[in-house]
PDB file of N, CA and C in Angstrom:
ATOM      1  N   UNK A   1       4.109  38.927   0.223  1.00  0.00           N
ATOM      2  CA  UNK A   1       4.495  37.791  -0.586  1.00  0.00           C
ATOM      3  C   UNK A   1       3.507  36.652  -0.341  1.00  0.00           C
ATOM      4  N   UNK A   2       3.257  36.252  -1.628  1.00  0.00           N
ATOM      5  CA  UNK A   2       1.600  35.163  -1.483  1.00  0.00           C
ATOM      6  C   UNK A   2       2.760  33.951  -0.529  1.00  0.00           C
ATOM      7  N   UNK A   3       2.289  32.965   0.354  1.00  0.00           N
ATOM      8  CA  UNK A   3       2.629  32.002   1.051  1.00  0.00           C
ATOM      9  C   UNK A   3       2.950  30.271   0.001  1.00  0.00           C
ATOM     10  N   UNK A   4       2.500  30.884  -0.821  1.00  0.00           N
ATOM     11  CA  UNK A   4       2.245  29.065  -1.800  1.00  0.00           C
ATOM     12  C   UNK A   4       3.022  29.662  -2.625  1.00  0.00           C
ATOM     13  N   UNK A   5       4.224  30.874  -3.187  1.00  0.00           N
ATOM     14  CA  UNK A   5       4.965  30.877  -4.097  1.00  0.00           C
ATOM     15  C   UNK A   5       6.233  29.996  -3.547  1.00  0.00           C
ATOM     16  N   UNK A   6       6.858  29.804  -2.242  1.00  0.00           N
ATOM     17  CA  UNK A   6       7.321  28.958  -2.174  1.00  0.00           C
ATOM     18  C   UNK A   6       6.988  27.601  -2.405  1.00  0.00           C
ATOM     19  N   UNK A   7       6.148  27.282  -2.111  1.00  0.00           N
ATOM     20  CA  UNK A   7       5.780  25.861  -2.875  1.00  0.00           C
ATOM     21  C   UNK A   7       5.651  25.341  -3.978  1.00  0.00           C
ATOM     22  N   UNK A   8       4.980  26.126  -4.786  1.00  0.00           N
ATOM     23  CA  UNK A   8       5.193  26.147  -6.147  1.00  0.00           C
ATOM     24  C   UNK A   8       6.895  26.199  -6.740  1.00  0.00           C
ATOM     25  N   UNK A   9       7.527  27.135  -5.949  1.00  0.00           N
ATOM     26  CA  UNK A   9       9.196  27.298  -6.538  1.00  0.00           C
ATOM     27  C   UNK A   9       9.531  26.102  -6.701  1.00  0.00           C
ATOM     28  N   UNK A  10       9.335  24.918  -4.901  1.00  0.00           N
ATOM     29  CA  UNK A  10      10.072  23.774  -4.353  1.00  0.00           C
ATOM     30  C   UNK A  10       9.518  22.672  -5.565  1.00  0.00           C
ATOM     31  N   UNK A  11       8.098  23.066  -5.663  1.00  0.00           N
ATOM     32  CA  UNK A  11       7.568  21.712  -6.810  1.00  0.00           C
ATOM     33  C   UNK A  11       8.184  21.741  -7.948  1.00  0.00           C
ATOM     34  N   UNK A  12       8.181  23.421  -8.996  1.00  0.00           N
ATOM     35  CA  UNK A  12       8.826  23.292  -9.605  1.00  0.00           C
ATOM     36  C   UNK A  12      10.268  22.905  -9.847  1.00  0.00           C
ATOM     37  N   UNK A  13      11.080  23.399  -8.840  1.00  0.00           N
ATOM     38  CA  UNK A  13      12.436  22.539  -8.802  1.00  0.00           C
ATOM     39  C   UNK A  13      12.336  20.679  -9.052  1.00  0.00           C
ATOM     40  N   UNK A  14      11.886  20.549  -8.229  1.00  0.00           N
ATOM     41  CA  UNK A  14      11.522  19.067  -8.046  1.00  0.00           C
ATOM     42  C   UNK A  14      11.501  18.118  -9.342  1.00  0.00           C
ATOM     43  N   UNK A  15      10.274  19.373 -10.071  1.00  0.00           N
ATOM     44  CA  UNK A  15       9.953  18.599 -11.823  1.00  0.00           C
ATOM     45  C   UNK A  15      11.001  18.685 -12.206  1.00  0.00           C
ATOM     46  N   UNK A  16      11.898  20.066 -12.274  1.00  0.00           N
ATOM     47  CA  UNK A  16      13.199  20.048 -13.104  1.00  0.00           C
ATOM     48  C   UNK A  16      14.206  18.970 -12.659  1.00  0.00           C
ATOM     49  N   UNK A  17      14.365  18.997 -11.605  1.00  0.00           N
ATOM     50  CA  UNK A  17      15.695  18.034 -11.187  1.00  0.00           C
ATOM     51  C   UNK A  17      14.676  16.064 -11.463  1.00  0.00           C
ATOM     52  N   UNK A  18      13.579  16.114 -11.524  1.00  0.00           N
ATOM     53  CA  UNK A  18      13.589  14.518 -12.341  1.00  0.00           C
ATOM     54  C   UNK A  18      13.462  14.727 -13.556  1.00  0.00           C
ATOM     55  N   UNK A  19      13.105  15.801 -14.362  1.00  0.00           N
ATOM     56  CA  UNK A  19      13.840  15.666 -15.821  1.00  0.00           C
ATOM     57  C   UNK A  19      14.499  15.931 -16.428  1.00  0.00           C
ATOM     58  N   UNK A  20      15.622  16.524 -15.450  1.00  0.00           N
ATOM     59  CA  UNK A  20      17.197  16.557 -15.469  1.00  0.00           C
ATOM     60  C   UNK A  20      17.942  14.212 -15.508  1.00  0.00           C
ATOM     61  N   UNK A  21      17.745  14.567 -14.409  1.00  0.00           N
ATOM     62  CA  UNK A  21      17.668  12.925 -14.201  1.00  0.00           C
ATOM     63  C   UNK A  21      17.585  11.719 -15.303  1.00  0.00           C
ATOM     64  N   UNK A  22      16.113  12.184 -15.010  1.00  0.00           N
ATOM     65  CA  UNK A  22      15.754  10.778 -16.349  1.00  0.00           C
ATOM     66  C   UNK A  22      16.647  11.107 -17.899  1.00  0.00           C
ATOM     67  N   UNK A  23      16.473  12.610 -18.199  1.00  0.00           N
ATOM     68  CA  UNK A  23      17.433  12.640 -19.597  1.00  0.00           C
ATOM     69  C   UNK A  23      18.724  12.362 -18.959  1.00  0.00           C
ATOM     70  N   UNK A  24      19.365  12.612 -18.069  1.00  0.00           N
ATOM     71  CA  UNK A  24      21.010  12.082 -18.025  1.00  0.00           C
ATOM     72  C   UNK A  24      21.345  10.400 -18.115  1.00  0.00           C
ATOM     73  N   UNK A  25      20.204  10.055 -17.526  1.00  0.00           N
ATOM     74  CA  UNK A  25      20.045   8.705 -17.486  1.00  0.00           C
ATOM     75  C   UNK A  25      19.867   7.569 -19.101  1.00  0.00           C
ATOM     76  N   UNK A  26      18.947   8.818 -19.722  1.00  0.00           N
ATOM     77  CA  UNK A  26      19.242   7.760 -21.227  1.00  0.00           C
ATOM     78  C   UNK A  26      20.139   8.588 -21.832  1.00  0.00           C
ATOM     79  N   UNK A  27      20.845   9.449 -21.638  1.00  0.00           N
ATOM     80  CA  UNK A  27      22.221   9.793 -22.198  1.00  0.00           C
ATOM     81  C   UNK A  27      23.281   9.155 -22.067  1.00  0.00           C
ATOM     82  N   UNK A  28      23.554   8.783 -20.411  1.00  0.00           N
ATOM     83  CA  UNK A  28      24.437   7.788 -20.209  1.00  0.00           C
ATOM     84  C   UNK A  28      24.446   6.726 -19.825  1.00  0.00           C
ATOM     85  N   UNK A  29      22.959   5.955 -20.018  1.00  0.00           N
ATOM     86  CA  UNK A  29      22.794   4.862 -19.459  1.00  0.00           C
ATOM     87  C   UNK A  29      23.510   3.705 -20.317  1.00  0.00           C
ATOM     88  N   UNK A  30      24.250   2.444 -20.007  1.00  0.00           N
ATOM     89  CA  UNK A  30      24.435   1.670 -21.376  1.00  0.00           C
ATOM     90  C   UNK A  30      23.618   1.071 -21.737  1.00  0.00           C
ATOM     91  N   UNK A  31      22.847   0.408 -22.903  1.00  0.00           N
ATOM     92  CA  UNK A  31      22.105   0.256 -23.910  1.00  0.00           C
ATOM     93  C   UNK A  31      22.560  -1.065 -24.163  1.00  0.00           C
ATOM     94  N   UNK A  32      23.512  -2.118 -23.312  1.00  0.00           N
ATOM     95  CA  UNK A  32      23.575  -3.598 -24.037  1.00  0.00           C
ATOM     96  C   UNK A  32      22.796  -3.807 -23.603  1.00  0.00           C
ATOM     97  N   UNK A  33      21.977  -4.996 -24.450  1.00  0.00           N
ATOM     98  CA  UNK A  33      21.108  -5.944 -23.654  1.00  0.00           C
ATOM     99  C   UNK A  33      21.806  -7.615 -23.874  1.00  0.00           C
ATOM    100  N   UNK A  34      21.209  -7.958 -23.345  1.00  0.00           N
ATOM    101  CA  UNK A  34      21.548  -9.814 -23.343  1.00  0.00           C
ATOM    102  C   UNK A  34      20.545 -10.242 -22.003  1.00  0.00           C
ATOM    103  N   UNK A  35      20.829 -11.256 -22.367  1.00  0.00           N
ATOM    104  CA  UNK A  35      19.535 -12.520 -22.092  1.00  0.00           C
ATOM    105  C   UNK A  35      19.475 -12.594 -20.458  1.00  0.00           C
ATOM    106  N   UNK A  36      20.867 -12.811 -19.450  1.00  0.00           N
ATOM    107  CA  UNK A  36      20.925 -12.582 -18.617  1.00  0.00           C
ATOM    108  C   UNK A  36      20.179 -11.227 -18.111  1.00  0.00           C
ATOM    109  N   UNK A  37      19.914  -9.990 -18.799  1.00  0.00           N
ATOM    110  CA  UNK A  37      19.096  -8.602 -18.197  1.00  0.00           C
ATOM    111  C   UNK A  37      17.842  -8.512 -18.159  1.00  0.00           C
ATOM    112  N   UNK A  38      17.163  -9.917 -18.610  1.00  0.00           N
ATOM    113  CA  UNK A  38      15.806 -10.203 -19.426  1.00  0.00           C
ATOM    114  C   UNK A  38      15.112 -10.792 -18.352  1.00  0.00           C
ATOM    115  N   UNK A  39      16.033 -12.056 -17.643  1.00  0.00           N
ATOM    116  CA  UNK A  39      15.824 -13.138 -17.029  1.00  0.00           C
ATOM    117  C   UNK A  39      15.072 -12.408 -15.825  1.00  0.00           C
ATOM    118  N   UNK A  40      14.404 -13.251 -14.510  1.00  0.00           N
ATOM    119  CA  UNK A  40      14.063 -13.236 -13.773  1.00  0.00           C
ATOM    120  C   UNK A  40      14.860 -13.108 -12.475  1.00  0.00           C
ATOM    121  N   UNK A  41      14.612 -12.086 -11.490  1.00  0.00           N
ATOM    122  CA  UNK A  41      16.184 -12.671 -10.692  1.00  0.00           C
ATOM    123  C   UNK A  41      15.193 -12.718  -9.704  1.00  0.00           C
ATOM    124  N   UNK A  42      15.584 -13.916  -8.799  1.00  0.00           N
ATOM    125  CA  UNK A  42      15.092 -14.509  -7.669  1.00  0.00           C
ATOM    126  C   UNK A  42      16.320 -14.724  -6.400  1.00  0.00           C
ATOM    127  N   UNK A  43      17.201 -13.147  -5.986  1.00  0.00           N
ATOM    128  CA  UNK A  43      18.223 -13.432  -4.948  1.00  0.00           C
ATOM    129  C   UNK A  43      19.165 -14.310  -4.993  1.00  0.00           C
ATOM    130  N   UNK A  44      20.101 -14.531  -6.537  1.00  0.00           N
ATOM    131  CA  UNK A  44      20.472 -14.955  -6.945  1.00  0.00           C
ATOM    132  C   UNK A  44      20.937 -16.845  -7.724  1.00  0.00           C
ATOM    133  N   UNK A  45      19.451 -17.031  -6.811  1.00  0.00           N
ATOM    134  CA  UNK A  45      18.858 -18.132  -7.869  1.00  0.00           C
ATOM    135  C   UNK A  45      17.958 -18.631  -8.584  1.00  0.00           C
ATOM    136  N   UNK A  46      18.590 -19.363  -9.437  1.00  0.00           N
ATOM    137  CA  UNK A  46      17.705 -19.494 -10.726  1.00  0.00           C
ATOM    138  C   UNK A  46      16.415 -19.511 -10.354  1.00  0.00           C
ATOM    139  N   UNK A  47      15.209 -19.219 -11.124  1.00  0.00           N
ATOM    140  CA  UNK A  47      14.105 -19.394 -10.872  1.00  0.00           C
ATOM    141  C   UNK A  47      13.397 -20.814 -11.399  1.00  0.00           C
ATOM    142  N   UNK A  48      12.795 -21.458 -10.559  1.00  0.00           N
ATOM    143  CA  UNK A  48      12.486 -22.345 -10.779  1.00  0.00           C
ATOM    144  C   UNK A  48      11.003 -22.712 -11.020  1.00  0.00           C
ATOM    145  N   UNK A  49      10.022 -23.327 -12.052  1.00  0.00           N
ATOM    146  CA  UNK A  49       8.633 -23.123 -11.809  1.00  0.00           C
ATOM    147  C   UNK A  49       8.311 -24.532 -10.156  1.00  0.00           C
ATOM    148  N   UNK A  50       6.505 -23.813  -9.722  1.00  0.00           N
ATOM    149  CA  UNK A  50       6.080 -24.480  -8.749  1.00  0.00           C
ATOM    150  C   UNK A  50       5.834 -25.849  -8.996  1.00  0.00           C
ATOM    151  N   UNK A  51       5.775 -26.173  -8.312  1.00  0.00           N
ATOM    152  CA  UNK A  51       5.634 -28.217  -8.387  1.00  0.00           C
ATOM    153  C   UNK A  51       3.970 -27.845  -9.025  1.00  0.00           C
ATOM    154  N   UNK A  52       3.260 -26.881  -8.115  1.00  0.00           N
ATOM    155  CA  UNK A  52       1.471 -27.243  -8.095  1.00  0.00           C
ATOM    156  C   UNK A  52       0.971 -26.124  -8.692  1.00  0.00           C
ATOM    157  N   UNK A  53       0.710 -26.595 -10.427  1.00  0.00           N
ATOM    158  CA  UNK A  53      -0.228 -25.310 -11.172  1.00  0.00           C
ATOM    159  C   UNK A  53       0.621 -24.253 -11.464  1.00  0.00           C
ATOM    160  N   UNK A  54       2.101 -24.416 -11.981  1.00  0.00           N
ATOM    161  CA  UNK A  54       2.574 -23.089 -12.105  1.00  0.00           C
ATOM    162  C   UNK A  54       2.846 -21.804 -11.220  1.00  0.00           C
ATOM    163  N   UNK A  55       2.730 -22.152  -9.853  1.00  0.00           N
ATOM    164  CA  UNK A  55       3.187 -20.609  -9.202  1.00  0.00           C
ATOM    165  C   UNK A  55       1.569 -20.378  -8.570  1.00  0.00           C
ATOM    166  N   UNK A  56       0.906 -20.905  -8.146  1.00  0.00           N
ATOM    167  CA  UNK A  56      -0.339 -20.761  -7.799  1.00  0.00           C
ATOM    168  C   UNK A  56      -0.259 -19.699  -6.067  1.00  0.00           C
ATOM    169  N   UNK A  57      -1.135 -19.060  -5.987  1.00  0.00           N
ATOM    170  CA  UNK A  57      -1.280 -19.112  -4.353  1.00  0.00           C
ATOM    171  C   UNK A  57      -2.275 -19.496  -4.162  1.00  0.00           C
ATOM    172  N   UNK A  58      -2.748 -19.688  -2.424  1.00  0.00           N
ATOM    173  CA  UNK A  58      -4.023 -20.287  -1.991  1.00  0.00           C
ATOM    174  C   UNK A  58      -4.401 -18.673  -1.799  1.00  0.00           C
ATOM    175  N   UNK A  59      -5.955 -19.016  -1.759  1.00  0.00           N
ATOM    176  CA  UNK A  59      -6.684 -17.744  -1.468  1.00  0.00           C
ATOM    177  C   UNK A  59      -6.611 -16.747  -0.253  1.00  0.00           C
ATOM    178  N   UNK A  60      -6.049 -17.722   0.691  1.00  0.00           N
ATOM    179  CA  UNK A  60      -6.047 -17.540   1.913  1.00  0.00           C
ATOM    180  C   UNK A  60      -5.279 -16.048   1.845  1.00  0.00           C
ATOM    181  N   UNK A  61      -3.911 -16.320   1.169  1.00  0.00           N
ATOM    182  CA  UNK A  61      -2.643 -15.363   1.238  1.00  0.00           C
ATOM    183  C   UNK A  61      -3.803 -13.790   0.815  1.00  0.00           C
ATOM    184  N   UNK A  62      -4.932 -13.919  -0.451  1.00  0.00           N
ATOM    185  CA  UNK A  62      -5.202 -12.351  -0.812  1.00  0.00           C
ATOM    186  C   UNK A  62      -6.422 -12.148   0.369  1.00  0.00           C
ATOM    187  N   UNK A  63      -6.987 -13.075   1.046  1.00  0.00           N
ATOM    188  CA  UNK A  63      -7.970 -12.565   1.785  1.00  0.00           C
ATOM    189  C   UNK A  63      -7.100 -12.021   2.928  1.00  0.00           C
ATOM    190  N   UNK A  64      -6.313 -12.211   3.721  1.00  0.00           N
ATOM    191  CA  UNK A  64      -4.931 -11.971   4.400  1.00  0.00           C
ATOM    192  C   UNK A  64      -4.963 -10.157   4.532  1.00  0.00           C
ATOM    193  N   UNK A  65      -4.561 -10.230   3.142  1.00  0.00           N
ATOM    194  CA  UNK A  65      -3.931  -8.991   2.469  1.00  0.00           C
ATOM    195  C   UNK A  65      -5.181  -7.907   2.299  1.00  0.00           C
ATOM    196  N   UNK A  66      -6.526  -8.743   2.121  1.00  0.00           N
ATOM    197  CA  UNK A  66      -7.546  -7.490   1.967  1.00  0.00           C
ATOM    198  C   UNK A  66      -7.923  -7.512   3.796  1.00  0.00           C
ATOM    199  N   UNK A  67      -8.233  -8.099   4.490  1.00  0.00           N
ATOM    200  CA  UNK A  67      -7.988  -7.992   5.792  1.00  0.00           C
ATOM    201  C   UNK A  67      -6.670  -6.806   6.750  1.00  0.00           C
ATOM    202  N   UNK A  68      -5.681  -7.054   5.993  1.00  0.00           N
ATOM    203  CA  UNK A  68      -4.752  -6.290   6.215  1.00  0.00           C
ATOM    204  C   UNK A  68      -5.158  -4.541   5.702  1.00  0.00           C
ATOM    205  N   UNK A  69      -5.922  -4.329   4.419  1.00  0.00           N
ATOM    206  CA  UNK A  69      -6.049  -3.276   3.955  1.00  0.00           C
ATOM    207  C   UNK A  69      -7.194  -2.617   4.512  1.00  0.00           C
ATOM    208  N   UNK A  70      -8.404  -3.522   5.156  1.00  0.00           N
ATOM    209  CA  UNK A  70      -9.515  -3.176   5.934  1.00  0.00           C
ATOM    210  C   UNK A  70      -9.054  -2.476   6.891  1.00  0.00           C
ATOM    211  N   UNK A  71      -7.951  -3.148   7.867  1.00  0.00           N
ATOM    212  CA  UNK A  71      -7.455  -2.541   8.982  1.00  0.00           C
ATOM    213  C   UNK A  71      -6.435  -1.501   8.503  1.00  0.00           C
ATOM    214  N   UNK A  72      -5.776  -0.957   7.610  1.00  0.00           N
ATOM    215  CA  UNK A  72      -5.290  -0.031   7.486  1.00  0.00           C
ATOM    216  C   UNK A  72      -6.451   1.210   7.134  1.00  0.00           C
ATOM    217  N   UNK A  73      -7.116   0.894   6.613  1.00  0.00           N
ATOM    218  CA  UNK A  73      -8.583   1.842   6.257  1.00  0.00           C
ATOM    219  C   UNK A  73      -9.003   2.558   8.182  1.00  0.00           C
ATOM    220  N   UNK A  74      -9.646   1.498   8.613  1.00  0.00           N
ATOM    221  CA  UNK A  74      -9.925   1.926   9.394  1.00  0.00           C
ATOM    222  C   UNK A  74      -9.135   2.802  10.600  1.00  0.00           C
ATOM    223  N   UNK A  75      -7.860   2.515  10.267  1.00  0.00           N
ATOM    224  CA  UNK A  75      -6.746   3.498  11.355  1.00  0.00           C
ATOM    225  C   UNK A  75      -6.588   4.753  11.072  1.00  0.00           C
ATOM    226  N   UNK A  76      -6.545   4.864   9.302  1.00  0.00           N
ATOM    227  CA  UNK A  76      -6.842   5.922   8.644  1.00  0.00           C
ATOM    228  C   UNK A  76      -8.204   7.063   8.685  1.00  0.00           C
ATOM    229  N   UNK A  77      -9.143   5.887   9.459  1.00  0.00           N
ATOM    230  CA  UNK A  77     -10.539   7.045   9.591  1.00  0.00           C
ATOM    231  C   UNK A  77     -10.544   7.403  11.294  1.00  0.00           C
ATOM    232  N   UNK A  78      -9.645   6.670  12.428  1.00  0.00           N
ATOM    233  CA  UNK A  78      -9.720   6.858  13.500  1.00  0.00           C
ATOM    234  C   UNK A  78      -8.584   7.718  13.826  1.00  0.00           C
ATOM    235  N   UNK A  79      -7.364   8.413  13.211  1.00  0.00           N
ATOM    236  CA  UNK A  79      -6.683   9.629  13.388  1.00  0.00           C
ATOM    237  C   UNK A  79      -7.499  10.865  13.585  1.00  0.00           C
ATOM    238  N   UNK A  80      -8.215  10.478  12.217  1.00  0.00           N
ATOM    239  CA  UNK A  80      -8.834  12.666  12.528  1.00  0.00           C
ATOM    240  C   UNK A  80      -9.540  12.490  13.830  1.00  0.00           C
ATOM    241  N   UNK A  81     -10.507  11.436  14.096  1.00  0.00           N
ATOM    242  CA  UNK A  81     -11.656  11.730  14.920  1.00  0.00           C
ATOM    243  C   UNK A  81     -10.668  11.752  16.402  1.00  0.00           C
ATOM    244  N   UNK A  82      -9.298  11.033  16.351  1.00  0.00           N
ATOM    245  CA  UNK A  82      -8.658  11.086  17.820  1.00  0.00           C
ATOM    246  C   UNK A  82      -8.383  12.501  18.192  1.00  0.00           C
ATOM    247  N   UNK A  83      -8.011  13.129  16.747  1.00  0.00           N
ATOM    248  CA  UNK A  83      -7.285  14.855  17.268  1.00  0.00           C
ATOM    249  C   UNK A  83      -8.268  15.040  17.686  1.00  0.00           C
ATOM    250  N   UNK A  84      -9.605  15.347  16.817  1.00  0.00           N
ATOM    251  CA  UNK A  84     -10.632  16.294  17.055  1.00  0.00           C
ATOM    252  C   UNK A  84     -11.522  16.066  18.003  1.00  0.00           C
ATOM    253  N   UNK A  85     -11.086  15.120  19.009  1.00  0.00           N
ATOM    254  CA  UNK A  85     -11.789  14.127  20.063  1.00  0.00           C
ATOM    255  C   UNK A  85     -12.577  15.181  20.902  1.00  0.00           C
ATOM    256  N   UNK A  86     -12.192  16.027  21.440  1.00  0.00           N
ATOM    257  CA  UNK A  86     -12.510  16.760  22.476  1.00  0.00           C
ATOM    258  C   UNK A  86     -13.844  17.967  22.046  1.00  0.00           C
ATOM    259  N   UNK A  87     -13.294  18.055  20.297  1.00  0.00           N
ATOM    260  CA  UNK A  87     -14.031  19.271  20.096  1.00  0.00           C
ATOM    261  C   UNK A  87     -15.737  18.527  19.794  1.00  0.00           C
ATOM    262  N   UNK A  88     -15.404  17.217  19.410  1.00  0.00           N
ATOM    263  CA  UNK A  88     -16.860  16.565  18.556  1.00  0.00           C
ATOM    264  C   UNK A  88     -17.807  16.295  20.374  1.00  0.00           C
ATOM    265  N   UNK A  89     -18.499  16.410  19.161  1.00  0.00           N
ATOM    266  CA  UNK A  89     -20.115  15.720  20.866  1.00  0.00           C
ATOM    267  C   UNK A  89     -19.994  13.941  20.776  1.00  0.00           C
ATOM    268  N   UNK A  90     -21.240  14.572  21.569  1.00  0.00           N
ATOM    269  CA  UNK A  90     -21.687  12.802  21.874  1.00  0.00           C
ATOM    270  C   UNK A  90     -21.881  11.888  19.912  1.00  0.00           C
ATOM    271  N   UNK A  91     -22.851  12.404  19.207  1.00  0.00           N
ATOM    272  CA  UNK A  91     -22.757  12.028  17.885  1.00  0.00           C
ATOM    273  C   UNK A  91     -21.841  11.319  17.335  1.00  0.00           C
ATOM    274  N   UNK A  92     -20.847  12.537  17.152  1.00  0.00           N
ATOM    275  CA  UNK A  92     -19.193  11.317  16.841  1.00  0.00           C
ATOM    276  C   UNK A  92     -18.661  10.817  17.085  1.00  0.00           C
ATOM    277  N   UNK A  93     -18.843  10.542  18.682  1.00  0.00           N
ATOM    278  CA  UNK A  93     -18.068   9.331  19.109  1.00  0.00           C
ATOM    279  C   UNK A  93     -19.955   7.925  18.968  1.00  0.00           C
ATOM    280  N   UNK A  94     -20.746   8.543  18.918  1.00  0.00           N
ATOM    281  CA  UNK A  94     -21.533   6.980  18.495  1.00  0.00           C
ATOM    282  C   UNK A  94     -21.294   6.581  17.313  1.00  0.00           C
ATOM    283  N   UNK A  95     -21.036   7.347  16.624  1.00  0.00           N
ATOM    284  CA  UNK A  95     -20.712   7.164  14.772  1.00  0.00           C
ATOM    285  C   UNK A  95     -19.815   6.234  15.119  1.00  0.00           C
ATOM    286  N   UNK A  96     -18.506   6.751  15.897  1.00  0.00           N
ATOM    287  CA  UNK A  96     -17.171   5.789  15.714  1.00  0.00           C
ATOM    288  C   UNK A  96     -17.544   4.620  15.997  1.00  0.00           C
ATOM    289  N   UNK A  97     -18.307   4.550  17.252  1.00  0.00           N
ATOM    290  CA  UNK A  97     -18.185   2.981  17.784  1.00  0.00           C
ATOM    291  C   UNK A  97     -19.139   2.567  16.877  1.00  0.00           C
ATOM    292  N   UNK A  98     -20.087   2.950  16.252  1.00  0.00           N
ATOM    293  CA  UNK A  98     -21.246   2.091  14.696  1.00  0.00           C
ATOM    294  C   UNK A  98     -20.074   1.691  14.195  1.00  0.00           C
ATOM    295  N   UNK A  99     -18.941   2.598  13.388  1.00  0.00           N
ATOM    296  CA  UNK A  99     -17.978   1.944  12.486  1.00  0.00           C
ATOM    297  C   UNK A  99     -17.251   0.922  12.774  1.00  0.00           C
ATOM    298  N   UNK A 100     -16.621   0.983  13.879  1.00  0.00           N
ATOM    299  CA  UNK A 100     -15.638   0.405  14.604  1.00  0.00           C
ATOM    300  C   UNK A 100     -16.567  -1.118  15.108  1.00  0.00           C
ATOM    301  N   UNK A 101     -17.601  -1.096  15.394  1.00  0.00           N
ATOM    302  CA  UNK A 101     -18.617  -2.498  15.366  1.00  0.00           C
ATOM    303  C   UNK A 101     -18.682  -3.020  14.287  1.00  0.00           C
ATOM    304  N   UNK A 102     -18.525  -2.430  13.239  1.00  0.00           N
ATOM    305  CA  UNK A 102     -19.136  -2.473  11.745  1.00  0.00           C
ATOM    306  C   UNK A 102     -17.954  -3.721  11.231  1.00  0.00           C
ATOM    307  N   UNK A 103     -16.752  -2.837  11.320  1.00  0.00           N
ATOM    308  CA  UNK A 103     -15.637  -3.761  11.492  1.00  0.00           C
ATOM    309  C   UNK A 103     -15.049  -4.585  12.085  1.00  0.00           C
ATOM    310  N   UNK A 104     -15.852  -4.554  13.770  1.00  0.00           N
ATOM    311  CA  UNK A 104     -14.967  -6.044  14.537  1.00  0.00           C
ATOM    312  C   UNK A 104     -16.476  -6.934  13.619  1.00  0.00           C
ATOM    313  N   UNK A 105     -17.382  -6.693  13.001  1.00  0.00           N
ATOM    314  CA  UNK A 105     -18.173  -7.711  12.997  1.00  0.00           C
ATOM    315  C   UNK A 105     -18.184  -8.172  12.168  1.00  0.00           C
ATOM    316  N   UNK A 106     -17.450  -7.900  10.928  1.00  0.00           N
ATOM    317  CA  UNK A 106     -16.975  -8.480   9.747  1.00  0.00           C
ATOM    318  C   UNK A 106     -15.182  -9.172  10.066  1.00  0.00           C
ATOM    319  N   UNK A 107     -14.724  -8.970  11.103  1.00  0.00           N
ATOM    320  CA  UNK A 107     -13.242  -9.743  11.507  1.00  0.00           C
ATOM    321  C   UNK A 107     -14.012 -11.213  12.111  1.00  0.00           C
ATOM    322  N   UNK A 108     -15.213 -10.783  12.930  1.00  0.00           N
ATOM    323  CA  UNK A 108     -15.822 -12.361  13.428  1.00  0.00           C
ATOM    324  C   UNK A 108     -16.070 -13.179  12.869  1.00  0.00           C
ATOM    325  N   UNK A 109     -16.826 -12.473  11.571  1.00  0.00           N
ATOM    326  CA  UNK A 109     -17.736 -13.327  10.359  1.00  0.00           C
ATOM    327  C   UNK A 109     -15.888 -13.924   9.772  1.00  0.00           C
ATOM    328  N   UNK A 110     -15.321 -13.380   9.437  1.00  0.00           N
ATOM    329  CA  UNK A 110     -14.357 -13.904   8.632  1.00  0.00           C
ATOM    330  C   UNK A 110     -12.875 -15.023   9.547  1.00  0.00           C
ATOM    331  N   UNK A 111     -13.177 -14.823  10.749  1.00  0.00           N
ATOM    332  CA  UNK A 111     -12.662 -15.534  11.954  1.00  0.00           C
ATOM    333  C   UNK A 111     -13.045 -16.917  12.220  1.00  0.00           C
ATOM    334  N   UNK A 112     -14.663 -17.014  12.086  1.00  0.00           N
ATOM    335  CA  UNK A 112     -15.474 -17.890  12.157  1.00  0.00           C
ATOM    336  C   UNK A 112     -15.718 -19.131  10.897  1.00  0.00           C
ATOM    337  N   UNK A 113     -15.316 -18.176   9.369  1.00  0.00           N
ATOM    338  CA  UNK A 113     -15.361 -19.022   8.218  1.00  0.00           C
ATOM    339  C   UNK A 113     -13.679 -19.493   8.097  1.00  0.00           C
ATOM    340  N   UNK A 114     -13.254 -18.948   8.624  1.00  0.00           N
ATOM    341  CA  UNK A 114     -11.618 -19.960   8.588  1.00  0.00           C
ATOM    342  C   UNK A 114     -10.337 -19.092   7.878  1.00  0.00           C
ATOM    343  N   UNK A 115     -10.882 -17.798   7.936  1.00  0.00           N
ATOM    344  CA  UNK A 115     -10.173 -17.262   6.964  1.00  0.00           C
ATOM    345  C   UNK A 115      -8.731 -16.715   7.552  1.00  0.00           C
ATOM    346  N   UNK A 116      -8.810 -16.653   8.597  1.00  0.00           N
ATOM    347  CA  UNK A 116      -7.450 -16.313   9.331  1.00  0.00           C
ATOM    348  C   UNK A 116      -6.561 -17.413   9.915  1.00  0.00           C
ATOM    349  N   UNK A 117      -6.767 -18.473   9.333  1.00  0.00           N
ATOM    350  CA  UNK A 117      -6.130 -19.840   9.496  1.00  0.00           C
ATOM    351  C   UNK A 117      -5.010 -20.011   8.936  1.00  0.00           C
ATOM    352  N   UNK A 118      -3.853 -19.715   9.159  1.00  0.00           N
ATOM    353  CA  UNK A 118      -2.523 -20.535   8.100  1.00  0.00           C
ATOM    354  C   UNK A 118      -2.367 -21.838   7.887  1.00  0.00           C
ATOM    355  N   UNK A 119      -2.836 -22.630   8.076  1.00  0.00           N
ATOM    356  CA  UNK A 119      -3.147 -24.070   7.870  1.00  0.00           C
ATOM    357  C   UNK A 119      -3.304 -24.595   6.934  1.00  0.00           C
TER     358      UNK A 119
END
């Protein structure tokens, strides 16, 4: 018995039971609308606009967030090389520490211009 016909079975189930789903769902979903279902919900109060520019953020908040995604990148490339630690040579572990420099030296540069400041 090939090994991936179970998988294929489990996927196919899977497709069937969400488009089982979604059709039961506009079969019995109700269909009023009104103005209240339209609105914005903000944890049950009203939404209000910002005093400054409409809802603005400072830049700070997306550089933050791409900082945040740098360091998820890089945790993501330092798993494999941890398993395979023992089997790699000298090479891959200089590679790592090039990368791993690569990246504390762009946290300095961006440390240094103010960017990790909540202020």
């Amino acid at each position: 018995m090939n090994p991936y016909i179970a998988i294929a079975g489990l996927a196919g189930l899977g497709a069937v039971f969400v488009l089982v789903m979604v059709a039961l769902n506009l079969l019995f979903s109700p269909t009023r609308k009104n103005r209240a279902k339209h609105e914005t919900y903000e944890c049950g109060i009203d939404p209000t606009p910002q005093a400054q520019g409409g809802g603005r953020f400072p830049v700070k908040y997306y550089v933050i967030a791409m900082l945040y995604i740098i360091f998820d990148i890089e945790i993501v490339f330092l798993y494999p090389w941890a398993v395979s630690f023992n089997q790699l040579g000298l090479f891959a572990v200089v590679e790592m520490l090039l990368f791993m420099l690569t990246i504390f030296i762009a946290y300095i540069y961006v440390y240094r211009r103010g960017g990790l400041d909540w202020d």
